[in-house]
N, C-alpha and C. Protein backbone atom coordinates (compact mmCIF):
# COMPACT_ATOMS: atom_id res chain seq x y z
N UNK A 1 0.84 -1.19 0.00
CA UNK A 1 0.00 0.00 0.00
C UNK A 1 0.89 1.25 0.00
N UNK A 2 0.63 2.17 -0.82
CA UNK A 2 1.28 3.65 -0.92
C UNK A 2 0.65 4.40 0.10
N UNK A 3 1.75 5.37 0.39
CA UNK A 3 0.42 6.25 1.11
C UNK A 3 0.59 7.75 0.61
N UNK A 4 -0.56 8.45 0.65
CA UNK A 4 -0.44 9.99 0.08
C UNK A 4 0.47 10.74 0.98
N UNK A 5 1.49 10.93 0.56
CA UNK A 5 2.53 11.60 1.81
C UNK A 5 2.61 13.07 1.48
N UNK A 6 1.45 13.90 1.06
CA UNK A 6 0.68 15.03 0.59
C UNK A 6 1.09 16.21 1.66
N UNK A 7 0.34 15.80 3.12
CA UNK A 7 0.59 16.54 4.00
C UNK A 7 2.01 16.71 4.57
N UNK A 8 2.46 15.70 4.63
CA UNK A 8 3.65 15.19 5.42
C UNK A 8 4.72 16.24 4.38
N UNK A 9 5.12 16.29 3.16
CA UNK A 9 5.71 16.74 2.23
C UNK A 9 5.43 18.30 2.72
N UNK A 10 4.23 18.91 2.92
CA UNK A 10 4.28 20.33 3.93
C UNK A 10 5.31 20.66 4.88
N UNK A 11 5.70 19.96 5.49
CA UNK A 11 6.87 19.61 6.67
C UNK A 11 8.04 20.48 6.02
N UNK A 12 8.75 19.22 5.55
CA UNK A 12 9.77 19.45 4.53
C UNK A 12 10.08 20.62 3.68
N UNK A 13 8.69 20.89 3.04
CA UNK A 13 9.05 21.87 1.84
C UNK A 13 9.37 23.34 2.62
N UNK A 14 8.64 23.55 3.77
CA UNK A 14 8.78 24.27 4.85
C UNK A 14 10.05 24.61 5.35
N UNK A 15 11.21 23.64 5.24
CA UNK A 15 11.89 23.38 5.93
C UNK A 15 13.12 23.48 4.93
N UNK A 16 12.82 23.71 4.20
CA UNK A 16 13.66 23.53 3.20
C UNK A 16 14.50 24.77 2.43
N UNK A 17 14.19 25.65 2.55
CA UNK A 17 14.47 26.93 2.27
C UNK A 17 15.29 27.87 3.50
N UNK A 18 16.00 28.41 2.93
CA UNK A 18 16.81 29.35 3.69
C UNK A 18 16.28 30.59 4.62
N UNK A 19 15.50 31.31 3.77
CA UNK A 19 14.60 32.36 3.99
C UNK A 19 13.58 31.97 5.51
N UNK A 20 13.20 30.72 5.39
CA UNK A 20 12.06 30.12 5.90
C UNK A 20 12.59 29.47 6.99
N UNK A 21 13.67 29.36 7.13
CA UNK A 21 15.12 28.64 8.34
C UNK A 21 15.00 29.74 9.31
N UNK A 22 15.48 31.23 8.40
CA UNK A 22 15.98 32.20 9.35
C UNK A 22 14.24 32.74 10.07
N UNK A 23 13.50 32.87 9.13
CA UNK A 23 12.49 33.14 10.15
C UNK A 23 11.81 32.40 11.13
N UNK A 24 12.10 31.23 10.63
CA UNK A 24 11.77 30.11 12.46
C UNK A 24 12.75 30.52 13.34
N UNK A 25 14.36 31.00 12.91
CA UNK A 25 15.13 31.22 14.22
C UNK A 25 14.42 32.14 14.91
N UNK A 26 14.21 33.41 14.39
CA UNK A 26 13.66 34.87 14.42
C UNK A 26 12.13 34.52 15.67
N UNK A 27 11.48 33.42 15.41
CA UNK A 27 10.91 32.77 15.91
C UNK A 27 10.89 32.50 17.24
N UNK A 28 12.10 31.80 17.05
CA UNK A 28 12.10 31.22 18.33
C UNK A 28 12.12 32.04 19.56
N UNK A 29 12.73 33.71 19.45
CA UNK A 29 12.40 34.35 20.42
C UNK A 29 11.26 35.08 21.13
N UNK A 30 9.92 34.18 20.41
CA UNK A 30 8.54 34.78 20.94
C UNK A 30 7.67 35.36 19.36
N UNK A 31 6.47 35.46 19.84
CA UNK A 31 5.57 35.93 18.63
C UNK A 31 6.02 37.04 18.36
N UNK A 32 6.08 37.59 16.88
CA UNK A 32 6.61 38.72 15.53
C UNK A 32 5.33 39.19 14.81
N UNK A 33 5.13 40.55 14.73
CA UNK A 33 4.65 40.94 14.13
C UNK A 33 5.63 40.83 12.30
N UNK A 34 4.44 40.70 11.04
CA UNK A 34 5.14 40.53 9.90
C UNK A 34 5.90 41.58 10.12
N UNK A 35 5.82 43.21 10.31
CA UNK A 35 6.88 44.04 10.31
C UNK A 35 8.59 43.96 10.64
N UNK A 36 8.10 43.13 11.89
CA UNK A 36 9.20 42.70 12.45
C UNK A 36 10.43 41.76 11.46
N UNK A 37 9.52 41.09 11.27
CA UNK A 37 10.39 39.87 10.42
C UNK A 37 10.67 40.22 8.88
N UNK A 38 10.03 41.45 8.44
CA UNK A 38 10.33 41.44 6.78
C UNK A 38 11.75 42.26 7.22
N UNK A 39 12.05 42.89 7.65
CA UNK A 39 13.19 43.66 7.39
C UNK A 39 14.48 43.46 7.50
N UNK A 40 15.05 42.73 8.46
CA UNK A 40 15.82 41.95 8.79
C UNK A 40 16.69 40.48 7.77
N UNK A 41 15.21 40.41 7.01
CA UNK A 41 14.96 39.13 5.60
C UNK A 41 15.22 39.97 4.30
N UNK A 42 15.31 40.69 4.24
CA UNK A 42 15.24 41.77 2.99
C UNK A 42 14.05 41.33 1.94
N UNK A 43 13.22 41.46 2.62
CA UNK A 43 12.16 40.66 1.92
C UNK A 43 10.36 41.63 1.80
N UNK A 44 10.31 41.73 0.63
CA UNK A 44 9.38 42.14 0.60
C UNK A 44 7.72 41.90 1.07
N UNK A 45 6.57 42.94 1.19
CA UNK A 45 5.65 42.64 2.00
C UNK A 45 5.35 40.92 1.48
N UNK A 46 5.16 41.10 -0.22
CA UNK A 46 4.99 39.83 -0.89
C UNK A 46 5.55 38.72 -0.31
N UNK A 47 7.06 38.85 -0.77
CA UNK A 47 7.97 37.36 -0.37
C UNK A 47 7.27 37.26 0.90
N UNK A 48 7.23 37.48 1.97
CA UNK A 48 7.08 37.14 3.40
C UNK A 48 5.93 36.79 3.58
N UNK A 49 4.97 37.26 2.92
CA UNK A 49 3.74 36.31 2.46
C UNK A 49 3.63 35.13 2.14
N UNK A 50 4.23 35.04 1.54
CA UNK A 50 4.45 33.62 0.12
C UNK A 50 5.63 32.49 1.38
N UNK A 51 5.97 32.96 2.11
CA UNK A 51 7.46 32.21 2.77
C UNK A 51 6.00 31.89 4.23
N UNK A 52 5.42 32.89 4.56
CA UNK A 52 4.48 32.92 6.14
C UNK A 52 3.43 31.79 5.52
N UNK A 53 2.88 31.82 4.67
CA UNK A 53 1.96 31.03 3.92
C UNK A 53 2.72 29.40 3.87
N UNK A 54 3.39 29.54 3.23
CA UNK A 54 4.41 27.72 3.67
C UNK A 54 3.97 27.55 5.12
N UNK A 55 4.81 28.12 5.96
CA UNK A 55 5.36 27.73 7.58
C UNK A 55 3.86 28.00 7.97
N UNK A 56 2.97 28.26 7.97
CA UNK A 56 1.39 28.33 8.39
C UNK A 56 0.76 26.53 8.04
N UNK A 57 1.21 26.86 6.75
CA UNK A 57 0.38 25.41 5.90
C UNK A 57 0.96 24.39 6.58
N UNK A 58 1.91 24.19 6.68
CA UNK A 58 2.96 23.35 7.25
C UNK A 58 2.68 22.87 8.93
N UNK A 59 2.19 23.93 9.34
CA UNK A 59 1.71 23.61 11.22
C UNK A 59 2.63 24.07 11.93
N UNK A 60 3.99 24.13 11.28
CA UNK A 60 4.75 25.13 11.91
C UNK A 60 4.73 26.60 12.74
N UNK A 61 4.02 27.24 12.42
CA UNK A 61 3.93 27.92 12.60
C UNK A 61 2.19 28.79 12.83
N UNK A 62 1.82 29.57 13.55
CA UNK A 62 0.53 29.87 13.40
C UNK A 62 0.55 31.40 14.11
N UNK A 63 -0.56 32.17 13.21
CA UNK A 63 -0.33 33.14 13.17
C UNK A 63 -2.29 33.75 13.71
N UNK A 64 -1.82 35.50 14.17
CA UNK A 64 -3.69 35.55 14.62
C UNK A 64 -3.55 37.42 14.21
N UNK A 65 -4.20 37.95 13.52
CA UNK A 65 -4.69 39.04 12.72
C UNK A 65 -4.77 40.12 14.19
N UNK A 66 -4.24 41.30 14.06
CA UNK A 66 -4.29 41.92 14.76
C UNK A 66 -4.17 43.22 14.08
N UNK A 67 -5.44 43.70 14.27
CA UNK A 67 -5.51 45.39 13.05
C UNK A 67 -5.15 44.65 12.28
N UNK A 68 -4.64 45.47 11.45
CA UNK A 68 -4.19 45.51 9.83
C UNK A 68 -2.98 44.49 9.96
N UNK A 69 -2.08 44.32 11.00
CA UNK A 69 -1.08 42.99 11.06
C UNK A 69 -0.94 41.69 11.12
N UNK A 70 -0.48 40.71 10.59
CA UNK A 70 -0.50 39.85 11.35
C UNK A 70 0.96 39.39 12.17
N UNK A 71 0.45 38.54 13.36
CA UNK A 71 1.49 38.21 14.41
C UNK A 71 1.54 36.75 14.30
N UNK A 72 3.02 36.27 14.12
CA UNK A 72 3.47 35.20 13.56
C UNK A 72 3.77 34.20 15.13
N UNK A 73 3.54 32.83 15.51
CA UNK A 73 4.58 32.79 16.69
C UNK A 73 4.97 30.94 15.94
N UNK A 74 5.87 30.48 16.98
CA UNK A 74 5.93 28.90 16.43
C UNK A 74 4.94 28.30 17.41
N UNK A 75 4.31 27.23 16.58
CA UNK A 75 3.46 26.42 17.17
C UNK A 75 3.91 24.74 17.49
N UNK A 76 3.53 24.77 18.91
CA UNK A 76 4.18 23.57 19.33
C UNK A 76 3.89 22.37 19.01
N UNK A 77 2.54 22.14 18.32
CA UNK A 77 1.75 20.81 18.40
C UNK A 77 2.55 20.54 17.19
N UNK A 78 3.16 22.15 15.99
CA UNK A 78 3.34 21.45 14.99
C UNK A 78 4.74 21.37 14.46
N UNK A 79 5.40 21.88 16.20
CA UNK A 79 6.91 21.17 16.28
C UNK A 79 6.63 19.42 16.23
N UNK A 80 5.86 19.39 17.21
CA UNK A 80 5.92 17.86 17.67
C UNK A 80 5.64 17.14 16.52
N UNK A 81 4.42 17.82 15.60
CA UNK A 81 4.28 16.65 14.82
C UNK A 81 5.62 16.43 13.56
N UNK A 82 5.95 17.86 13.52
CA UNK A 82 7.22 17.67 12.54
C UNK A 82 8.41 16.24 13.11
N UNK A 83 8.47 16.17 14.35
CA UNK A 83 9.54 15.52 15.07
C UNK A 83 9.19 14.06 14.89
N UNK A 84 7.98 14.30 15.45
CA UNK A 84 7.18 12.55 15.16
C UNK A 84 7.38 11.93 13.54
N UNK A 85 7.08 13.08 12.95
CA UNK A 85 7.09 12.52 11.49
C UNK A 85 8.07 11.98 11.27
N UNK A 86 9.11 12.74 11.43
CA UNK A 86 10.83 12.49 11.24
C UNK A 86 11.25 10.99 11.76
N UNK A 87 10.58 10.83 12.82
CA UNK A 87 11.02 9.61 13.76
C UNK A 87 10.31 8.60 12.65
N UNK A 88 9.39 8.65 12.70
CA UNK A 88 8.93 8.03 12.11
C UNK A 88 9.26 7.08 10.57
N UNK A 89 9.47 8.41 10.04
CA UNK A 89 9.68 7.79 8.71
C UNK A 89 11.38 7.49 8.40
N UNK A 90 12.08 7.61 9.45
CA UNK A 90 13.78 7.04 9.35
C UNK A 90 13.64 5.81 10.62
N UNK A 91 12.59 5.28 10.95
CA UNK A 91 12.98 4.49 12.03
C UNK A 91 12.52 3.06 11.11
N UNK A 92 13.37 2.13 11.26
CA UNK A 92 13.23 0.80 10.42
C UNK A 92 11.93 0.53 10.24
N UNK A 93 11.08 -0.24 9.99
CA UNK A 93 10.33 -1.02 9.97
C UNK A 93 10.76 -2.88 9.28
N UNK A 94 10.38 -3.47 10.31
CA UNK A 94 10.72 -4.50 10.38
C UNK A 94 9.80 -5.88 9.93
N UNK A 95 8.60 -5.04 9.76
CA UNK A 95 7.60 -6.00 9.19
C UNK A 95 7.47 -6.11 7.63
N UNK A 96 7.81 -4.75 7.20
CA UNK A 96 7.75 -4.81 6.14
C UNK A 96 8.79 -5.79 4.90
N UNK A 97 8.21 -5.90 4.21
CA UNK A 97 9.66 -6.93 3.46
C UNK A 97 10.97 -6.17 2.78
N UNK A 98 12.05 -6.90 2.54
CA UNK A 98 13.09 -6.20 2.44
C UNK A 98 13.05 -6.81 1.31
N UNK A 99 14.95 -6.29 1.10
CA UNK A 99 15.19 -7.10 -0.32
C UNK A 99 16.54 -8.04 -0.07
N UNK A 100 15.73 -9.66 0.43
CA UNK A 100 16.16 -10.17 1.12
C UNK A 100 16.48 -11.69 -0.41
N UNK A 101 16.87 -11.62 -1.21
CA UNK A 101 17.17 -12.65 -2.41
C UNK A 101 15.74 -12.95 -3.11
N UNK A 102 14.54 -12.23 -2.64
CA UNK A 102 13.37 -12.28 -3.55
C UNK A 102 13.46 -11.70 -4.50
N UNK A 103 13.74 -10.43 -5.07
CA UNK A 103 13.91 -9.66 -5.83
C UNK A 103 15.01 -10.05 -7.12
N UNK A 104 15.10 -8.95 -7.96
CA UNK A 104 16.10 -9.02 -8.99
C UNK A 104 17.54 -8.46 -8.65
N UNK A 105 17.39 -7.92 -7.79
CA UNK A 105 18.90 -7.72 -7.22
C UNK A 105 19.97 -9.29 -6.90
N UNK A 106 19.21 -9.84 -6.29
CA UNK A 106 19.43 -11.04 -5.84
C UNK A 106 20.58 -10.78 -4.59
N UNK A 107 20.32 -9.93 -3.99
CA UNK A 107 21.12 -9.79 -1.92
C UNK A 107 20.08 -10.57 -1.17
């Protein structure tokens, strides 16, 4: 069985970018207004949109409208699930079949 690894791939793609690195550090010292964080990024109102929009989708991060701003902070449930995922998908599985001289490899 395959599985749609749709959401899970949110994680990653999140994670994956430079831009999107430094503003989780930026992060880590408490909730940011977008003001805060575009300038520092050299990044326009746009880009920081387009970069806040990933790390939102992702669970990483979650954000709540205040006036005309929004305020960015990291969200923990979707540290954890990033971590779990990770564990997850590098930790053996042992039920599954290998490629144990069934195959065309022949190991």
């Amino acid at each position: 069985m395959v599985q749609d690894f749709q959401a899970e791939a949110k994680v990653f793609k999140a994670l994956c970018d430079p831009k999107r690195l430094a503003i989780l550090q930026q992060l880590r010292s408490g909730e940011k207004c977008a003001c805060v964080l575009q300038e520092p990024l050299d990044l326009t109102q746009p880009g920081l949109s387009y970069h806040m929009k990933i790390l939102c989708e992702s669970g990483l991060v979650e954000s709540t409208q205040v006036g005309k701003w929004t305020h960015y902070r990291l969200s923990e449930t979707g540290r954890q699930r990033a971590l779990d995922l990770l564990a997850e998908l590098t930790r053996p599985n042992t039920e599954e079949e290998s490629c144990s001289g069934g195959c065309a490899c022949g190991r």
